[in-house]
N, C-alpha and C. Protein backbone atom coordinates (compact mmCIF):
# COMPACT_ATOMS: atom_id res chain seq x y z
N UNK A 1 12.10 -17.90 -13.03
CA UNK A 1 12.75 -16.64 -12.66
C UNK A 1 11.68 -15.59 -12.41
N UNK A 2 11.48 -14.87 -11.50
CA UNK A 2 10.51 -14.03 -11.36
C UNK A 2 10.91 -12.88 -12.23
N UNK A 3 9.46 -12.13 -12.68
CA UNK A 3 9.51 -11.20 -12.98
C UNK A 3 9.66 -9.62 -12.34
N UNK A 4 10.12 -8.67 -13.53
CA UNK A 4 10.41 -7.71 -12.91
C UNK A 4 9.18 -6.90 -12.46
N UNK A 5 8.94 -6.36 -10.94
CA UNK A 5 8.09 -6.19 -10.83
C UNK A 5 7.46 -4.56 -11.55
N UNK A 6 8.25 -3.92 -12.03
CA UNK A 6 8.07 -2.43 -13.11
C UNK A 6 7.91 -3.02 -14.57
N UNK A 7 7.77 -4.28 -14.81
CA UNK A 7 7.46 -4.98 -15.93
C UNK A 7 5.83 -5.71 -15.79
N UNK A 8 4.77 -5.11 -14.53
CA UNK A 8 3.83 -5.88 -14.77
C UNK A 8 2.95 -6.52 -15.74
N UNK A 9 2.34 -7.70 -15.61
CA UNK A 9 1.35 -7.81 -16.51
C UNK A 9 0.20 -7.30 -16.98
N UNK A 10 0.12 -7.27 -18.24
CA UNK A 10 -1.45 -6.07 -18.62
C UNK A 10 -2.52 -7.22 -19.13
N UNK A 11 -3.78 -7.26 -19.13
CA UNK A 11 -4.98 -8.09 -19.54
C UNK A 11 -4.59 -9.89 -19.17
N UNK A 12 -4.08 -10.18 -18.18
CA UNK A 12 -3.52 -11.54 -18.30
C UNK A 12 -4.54 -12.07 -16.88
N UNK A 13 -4.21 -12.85 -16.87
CA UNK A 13 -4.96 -13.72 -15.72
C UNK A 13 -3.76 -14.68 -14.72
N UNK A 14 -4.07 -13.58 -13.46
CA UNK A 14 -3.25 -14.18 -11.77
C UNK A 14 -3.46 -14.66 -11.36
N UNK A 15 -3.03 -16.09 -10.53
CA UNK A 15 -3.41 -16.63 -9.37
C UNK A 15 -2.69 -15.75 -8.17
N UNK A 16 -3.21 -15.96 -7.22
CA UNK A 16 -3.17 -15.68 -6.27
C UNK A 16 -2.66 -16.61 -4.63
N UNK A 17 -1.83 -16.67 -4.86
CA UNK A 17 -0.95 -17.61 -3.86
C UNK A 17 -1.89 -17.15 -2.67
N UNK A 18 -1.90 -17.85 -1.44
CA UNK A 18 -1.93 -17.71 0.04
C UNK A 18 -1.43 -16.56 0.30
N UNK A 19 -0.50 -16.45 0.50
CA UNK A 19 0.47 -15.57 1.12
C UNK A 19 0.07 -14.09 0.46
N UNK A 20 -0.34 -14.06 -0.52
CA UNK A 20 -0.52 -12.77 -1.27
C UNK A 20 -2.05 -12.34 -0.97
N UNK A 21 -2.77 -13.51 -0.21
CA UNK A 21 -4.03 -12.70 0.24
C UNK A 21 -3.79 -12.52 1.75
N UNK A 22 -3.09 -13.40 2.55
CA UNK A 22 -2.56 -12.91 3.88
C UNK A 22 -1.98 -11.20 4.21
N UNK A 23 -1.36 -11.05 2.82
CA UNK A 23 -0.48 -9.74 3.10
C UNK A 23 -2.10 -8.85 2.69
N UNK A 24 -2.66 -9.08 1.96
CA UNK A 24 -3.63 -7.93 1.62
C UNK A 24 -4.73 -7.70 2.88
N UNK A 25 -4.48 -8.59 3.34
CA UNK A 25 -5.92 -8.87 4.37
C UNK A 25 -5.30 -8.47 5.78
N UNK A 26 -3.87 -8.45 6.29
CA UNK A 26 -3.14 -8.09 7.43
C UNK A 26 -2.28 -6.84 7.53
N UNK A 27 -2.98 -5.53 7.45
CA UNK A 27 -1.82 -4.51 7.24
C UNK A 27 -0.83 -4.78 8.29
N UNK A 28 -0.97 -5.18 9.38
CA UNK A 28 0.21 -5.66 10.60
C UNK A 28 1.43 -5.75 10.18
N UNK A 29 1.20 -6.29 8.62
CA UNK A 29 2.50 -7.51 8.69
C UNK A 29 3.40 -6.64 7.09
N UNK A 30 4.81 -7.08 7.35
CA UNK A 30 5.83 -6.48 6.72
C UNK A 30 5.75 -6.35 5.05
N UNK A 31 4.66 -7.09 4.95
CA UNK A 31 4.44 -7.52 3.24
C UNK A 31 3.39 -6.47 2.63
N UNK A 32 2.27 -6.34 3.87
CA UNK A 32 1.28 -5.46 3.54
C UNK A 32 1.17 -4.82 2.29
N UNK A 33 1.70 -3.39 2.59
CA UNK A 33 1.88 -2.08 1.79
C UNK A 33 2.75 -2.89 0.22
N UNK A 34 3.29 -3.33 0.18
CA UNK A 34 4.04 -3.75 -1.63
C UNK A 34 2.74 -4.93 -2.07
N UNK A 35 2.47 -5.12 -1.01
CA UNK A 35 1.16 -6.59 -1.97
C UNK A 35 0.02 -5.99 -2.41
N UNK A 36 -0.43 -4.85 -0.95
CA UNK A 36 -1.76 -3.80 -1.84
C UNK A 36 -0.98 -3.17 -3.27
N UNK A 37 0.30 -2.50 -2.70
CA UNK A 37 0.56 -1.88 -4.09
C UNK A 37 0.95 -2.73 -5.36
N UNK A 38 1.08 -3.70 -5.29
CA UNK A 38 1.31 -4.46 -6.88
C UNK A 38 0.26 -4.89 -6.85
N UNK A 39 -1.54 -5.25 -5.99
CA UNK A 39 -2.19 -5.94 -6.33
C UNK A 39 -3.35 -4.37 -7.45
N UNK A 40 -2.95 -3.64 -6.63
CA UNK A 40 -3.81 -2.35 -7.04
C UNK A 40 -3.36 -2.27 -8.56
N UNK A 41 -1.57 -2.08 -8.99
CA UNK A 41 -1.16 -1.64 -9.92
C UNK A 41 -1.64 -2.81 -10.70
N UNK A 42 -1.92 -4.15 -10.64
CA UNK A 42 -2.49 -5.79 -11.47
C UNK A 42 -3.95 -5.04 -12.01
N UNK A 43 -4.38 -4.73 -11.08
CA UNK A 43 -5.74 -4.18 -10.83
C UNK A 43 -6.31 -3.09 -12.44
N UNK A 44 -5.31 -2.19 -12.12
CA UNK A 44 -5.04 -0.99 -13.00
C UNK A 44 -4.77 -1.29 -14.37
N UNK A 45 -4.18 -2.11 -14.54
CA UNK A 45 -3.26 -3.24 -15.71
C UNK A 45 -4.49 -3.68 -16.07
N UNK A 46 -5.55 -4.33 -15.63
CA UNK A 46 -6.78 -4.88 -16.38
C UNK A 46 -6.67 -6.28 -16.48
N UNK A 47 -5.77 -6.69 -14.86
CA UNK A 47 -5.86 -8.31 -15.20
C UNK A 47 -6.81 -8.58 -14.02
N UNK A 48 -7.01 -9.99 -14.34
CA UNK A 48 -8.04 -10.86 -13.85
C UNK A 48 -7.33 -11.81 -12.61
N UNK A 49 -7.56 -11.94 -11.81
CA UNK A 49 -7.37 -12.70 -10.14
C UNK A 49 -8.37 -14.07 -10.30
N UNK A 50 -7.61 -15.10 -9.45
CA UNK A 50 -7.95 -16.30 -9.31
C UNK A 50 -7.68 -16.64 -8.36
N UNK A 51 -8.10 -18.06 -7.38
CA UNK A 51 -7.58 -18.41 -6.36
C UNK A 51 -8.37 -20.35 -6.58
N UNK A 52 -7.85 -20.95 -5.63
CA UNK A 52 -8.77 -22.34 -6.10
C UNK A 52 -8.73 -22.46 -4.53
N UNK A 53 -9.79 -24.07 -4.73
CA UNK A 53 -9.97 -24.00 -3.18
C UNK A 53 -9.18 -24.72 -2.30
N UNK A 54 -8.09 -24.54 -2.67
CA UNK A 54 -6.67 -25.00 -2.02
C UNK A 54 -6.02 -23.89 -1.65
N UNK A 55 -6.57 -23.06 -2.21
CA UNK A 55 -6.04 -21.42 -1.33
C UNK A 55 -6.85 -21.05 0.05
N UNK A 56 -7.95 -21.53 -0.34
CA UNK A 56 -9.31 -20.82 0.57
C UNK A 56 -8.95 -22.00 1.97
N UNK A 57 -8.09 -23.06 1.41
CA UNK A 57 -8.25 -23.95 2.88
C UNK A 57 -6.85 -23.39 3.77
N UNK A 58 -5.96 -23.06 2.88
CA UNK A 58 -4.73 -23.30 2.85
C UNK A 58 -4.74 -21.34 4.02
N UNK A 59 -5.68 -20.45 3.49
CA UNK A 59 -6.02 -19.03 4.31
C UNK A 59 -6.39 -19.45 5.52
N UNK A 60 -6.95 -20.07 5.57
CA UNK A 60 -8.39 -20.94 6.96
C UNK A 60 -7.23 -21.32 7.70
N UNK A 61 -6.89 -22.52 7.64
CA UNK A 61 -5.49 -22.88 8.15
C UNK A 61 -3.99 -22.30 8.42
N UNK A 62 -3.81 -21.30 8.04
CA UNK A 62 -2.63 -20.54 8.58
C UNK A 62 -3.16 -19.39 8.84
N UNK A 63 -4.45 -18.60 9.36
CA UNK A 63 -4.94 -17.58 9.69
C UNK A 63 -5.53 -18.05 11.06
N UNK A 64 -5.63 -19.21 11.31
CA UNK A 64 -6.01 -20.25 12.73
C UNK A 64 -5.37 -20.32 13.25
N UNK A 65 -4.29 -20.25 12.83
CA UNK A 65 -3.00 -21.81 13.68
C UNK A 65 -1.93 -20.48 14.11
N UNK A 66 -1.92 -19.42 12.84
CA UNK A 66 -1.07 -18.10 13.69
C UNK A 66 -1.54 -17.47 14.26
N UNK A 67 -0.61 -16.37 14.97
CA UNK A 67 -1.28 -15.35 15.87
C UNK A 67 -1.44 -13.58 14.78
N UNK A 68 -2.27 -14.16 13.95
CA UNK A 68 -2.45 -12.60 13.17
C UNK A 68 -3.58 -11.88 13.62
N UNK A 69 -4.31 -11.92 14.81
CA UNK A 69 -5.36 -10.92 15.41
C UNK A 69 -6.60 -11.02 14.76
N UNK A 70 -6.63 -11.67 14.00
CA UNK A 70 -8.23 -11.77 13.53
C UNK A 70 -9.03 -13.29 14.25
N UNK A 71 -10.44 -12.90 14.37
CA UNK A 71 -11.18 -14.13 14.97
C UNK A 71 -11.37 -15.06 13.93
N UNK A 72 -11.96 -16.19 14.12
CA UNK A 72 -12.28 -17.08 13.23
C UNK A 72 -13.66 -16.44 12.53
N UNK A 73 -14.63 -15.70 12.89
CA UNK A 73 -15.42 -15.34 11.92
C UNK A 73 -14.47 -14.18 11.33
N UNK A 74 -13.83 -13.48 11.34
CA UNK A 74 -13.25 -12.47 9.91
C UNK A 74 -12.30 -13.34 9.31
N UNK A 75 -12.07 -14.23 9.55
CA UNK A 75 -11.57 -15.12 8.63
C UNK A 75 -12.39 -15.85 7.24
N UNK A 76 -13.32 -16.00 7.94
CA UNK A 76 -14.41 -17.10 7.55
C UNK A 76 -15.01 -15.58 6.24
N UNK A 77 -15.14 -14.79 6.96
CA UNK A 77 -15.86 -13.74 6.28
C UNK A 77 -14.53 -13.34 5.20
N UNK A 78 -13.12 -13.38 5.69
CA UNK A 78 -12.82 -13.28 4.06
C UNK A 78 -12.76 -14.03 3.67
N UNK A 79 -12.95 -14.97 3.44
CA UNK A 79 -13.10 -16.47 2.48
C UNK A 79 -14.14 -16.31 1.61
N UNK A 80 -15.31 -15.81 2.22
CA UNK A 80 -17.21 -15.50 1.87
C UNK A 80 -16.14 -14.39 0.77
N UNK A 81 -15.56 -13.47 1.53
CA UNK A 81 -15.00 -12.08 0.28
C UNK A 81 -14.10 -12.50 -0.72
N UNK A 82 -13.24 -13.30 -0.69
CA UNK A 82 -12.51 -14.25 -1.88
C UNK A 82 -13.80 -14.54 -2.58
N UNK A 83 -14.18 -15.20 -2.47
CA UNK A 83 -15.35 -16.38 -3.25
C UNK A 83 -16.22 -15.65 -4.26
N UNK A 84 -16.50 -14.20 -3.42
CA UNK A 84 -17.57 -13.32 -4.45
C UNK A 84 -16.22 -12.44 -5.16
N UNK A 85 -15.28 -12.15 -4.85
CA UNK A 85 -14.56 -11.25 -5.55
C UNK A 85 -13.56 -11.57 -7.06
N UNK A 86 -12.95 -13.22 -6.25
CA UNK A 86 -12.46 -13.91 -7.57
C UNK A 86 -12.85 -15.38 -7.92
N UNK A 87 -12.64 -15.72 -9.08
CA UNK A 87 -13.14 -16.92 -9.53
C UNK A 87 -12.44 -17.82 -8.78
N UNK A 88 -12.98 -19.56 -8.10
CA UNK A 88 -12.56 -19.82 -7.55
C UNK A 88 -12.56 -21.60 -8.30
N UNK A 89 -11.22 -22.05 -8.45
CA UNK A 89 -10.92 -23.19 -9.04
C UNK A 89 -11.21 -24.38 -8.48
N UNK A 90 -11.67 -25.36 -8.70
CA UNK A 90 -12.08 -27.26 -8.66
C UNK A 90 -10.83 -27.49 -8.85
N UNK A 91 -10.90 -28.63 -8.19
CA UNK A 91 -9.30 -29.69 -7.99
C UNK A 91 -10.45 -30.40 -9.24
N UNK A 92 -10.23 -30.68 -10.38
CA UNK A 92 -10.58 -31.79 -11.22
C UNK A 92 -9.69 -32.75 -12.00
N UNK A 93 -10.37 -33.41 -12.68
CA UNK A 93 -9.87 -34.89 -13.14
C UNK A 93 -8.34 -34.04 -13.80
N UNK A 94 -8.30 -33.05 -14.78
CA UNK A 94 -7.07 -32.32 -15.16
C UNK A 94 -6.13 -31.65 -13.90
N UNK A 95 -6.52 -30.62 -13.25
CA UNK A 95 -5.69 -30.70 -12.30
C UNK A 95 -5.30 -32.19 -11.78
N UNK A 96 -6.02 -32.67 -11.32
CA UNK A 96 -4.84 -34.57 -10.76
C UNK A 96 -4.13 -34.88 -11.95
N UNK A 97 -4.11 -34.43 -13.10
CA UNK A 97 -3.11 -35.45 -14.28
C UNK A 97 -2.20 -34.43 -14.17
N UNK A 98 -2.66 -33.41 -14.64
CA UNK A 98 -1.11 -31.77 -14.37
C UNK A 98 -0.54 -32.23 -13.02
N UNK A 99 -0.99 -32.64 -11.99
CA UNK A 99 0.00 -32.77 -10.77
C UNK A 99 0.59 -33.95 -10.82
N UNK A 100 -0.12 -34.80 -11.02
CA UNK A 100 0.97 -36.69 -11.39
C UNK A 100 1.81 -36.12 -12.29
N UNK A 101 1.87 -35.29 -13.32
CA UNK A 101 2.85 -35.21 -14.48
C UNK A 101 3.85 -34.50 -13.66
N UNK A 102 3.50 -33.41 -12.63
CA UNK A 102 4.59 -32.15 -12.15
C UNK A 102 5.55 -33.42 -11.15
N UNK A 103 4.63 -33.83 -10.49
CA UNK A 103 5.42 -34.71 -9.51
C UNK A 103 6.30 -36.05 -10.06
N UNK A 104 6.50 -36.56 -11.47
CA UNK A 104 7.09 -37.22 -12.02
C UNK A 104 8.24 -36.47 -12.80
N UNK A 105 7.55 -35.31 -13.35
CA UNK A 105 8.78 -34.19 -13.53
C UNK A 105 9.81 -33.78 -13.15
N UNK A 106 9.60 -33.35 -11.95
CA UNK A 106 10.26 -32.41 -10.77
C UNK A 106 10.54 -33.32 -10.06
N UNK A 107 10.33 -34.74 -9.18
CA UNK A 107 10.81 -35.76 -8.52
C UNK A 107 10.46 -34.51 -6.84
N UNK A 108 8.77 -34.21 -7.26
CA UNK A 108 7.89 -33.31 -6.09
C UNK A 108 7.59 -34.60 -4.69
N UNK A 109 7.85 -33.98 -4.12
CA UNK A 109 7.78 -34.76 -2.45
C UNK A 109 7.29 -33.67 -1.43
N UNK A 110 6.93 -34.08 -0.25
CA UNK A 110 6.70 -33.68 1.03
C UNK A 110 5.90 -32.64 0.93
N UNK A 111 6.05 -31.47 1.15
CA UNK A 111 4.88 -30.01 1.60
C UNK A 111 5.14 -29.77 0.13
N UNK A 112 6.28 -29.87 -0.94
CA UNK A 112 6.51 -29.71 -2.00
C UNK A 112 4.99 -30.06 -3.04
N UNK A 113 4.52 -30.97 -2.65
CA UNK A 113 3.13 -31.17 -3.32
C UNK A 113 1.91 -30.45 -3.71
N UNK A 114 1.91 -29.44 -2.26
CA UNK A 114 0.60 -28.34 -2.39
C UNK A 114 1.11 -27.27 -3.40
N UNK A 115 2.61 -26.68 -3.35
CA UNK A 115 3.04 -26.04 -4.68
C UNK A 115 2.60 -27.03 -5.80
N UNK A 116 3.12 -28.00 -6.22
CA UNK A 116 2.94 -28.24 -7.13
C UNK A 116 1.01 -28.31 -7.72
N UNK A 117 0.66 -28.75 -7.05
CA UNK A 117 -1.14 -28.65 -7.07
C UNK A 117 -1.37 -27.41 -7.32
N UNK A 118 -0.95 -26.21 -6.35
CA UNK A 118 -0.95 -25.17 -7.38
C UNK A 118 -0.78 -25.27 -8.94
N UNK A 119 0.33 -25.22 -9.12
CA UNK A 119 0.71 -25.37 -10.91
C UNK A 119 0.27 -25.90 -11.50
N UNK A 120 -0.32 -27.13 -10.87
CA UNK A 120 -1.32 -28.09 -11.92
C UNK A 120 -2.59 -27.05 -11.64
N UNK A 121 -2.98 -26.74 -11.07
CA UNK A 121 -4.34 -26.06 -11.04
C UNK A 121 -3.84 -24.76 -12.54
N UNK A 122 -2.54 -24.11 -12.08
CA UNK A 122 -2.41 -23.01 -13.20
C UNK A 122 -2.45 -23.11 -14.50
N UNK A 123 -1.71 -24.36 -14.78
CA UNK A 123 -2.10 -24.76 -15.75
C UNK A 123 -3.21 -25.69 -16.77
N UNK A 124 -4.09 -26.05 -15.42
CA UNK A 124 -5.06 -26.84 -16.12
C UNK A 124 -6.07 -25.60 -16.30
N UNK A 125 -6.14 -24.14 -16.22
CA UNK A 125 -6.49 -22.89 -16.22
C UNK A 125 -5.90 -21.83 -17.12
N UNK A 126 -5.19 -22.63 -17.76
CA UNK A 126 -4.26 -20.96 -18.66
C UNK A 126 -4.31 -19.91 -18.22
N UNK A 127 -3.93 -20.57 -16.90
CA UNK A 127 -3.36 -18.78 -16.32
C UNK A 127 -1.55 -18.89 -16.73
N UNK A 128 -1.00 -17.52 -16.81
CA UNK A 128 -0.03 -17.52 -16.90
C UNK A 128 0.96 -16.79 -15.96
N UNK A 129 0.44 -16.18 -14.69
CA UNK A 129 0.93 -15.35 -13.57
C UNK A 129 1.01 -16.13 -11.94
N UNK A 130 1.90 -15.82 -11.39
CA UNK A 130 1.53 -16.23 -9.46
C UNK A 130 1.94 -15.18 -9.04
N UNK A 131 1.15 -14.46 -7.86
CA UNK A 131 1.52 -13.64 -7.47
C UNK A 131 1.48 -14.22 -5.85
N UNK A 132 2.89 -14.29 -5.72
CA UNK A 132 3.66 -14.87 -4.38
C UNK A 132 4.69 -14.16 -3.57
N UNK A 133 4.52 -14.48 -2.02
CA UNK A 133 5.82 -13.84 -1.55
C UNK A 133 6.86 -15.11 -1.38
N UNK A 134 6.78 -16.25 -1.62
CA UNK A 134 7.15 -17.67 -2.25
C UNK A 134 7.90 -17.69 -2.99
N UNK A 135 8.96 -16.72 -3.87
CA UNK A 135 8.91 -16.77 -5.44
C UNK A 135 10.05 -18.32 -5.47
N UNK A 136 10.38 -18.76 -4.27
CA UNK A 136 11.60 -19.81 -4.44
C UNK A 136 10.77 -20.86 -4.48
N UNK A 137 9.80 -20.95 -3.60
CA UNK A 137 8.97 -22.41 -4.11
C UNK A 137 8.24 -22.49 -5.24
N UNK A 138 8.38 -21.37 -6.13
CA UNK A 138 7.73 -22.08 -7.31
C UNK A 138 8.76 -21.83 -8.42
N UNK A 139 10.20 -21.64 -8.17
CA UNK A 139 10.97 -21.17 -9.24
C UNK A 139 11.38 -22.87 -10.26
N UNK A 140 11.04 -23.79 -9.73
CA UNK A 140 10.99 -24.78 -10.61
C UNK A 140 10.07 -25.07 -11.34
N UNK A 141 9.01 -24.03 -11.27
CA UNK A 141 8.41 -23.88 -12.36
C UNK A 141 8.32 -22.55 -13.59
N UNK A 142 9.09 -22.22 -13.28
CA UNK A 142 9.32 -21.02 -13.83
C UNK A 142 9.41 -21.18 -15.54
N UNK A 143 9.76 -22.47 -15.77
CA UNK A 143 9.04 -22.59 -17.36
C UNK A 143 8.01 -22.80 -17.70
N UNK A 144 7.13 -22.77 -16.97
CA UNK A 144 5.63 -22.81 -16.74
C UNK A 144 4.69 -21.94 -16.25
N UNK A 145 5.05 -20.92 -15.33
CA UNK A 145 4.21 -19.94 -14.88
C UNK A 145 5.46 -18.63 -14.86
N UNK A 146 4.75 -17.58 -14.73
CA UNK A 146 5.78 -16.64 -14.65
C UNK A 146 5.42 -15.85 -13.32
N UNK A 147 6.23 -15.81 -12.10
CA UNK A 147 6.14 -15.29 -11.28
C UNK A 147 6.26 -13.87 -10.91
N UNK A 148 5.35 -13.38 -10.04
CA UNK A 148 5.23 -11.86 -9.70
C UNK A 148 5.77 -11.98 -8.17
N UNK A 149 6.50 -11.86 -7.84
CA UNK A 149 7.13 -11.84 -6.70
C UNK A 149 6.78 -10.79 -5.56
N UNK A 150 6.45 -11.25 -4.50
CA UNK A 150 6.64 -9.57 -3.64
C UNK A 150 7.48 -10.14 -2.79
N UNK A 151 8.17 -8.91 -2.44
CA UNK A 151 9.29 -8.80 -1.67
C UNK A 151 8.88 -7.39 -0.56
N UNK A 152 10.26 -7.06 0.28
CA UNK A 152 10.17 -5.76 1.04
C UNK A 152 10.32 -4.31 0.19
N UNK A 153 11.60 -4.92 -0.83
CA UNK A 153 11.78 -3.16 -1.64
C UNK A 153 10.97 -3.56 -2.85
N UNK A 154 9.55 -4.22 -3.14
CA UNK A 154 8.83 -3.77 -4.10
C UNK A 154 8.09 -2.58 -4.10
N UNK A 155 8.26 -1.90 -5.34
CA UNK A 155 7.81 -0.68 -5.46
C UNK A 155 6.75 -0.40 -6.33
């Protein structure tokens, strides 16, 4: 169940979905303005940002393939700005057992997999936050991570 977003988290540690660095990185786009503003207010709160490198491929690849106005080097160059700004996660031997376990769990299939690799990454990390505009693809995990949702009327 996502959380309320006037309920943020204080000193905790976020991942950082795709989509939530797309909106920070594209003022163009409808998400923009609520993703700077809950990432600023995370910011303020004194928590800590994450991303693994299933985010960094997963930016590369839908910042290519759409038409969001940036070239392939300011792409490339925010990836270089991810990398120095937040810690950036290994697919390791624990993430692959957290994801065999999610996908025997959940009965995870098809595109359903890269969510779940997320979660195994979150949790082979004790993180306890996602900050997504996603909040439905990861609400089956919602006993497991607690979601920060952005939406249009986040405030």
């Amino acid at each position: 169940m996502p959380i309320n977003p006037s309920e943020l988290p204080t000193n905790s540690k976020i991942f950082l979905d795709t989509n939530s660095l797309i909106y920070l990185k594209f003022a163009s786009l409808s998400f923009h303005q609520n993703t700077k503003s809950i990432f600023i207010s995370l910011t303020e709160r004194n928590n800590m940002f994450y991303i693994s490198n299933q985010i960094l491929r997963e930016y590369i690849a839908s910042c290519t393939r759409e038409k969001l106005h940036k070239s392939y080097e300011e792409v490339i160059f925010d990836c270089e700005e991810f990398t120095q700004t937040f810690e950036v996660f290994e697919d390791t031997k624990q993430v692959s057992i957290s994801l065999l376990e999610l996908c025997k769990k959940y009965q995870i299939n098809g595109k359903q997999v890269h969510d779940a690799n997320i979660v195994a990454t979150i949790l082979a990390n004790s993180i306890s936050f996602i900050l997504t505009a996603n909040a439905t693809d990861f609400k089956r995990f919602s006993d497991l991570v607690k979601i920060i949702p952005i939406t249009e009327d986040n405030k």
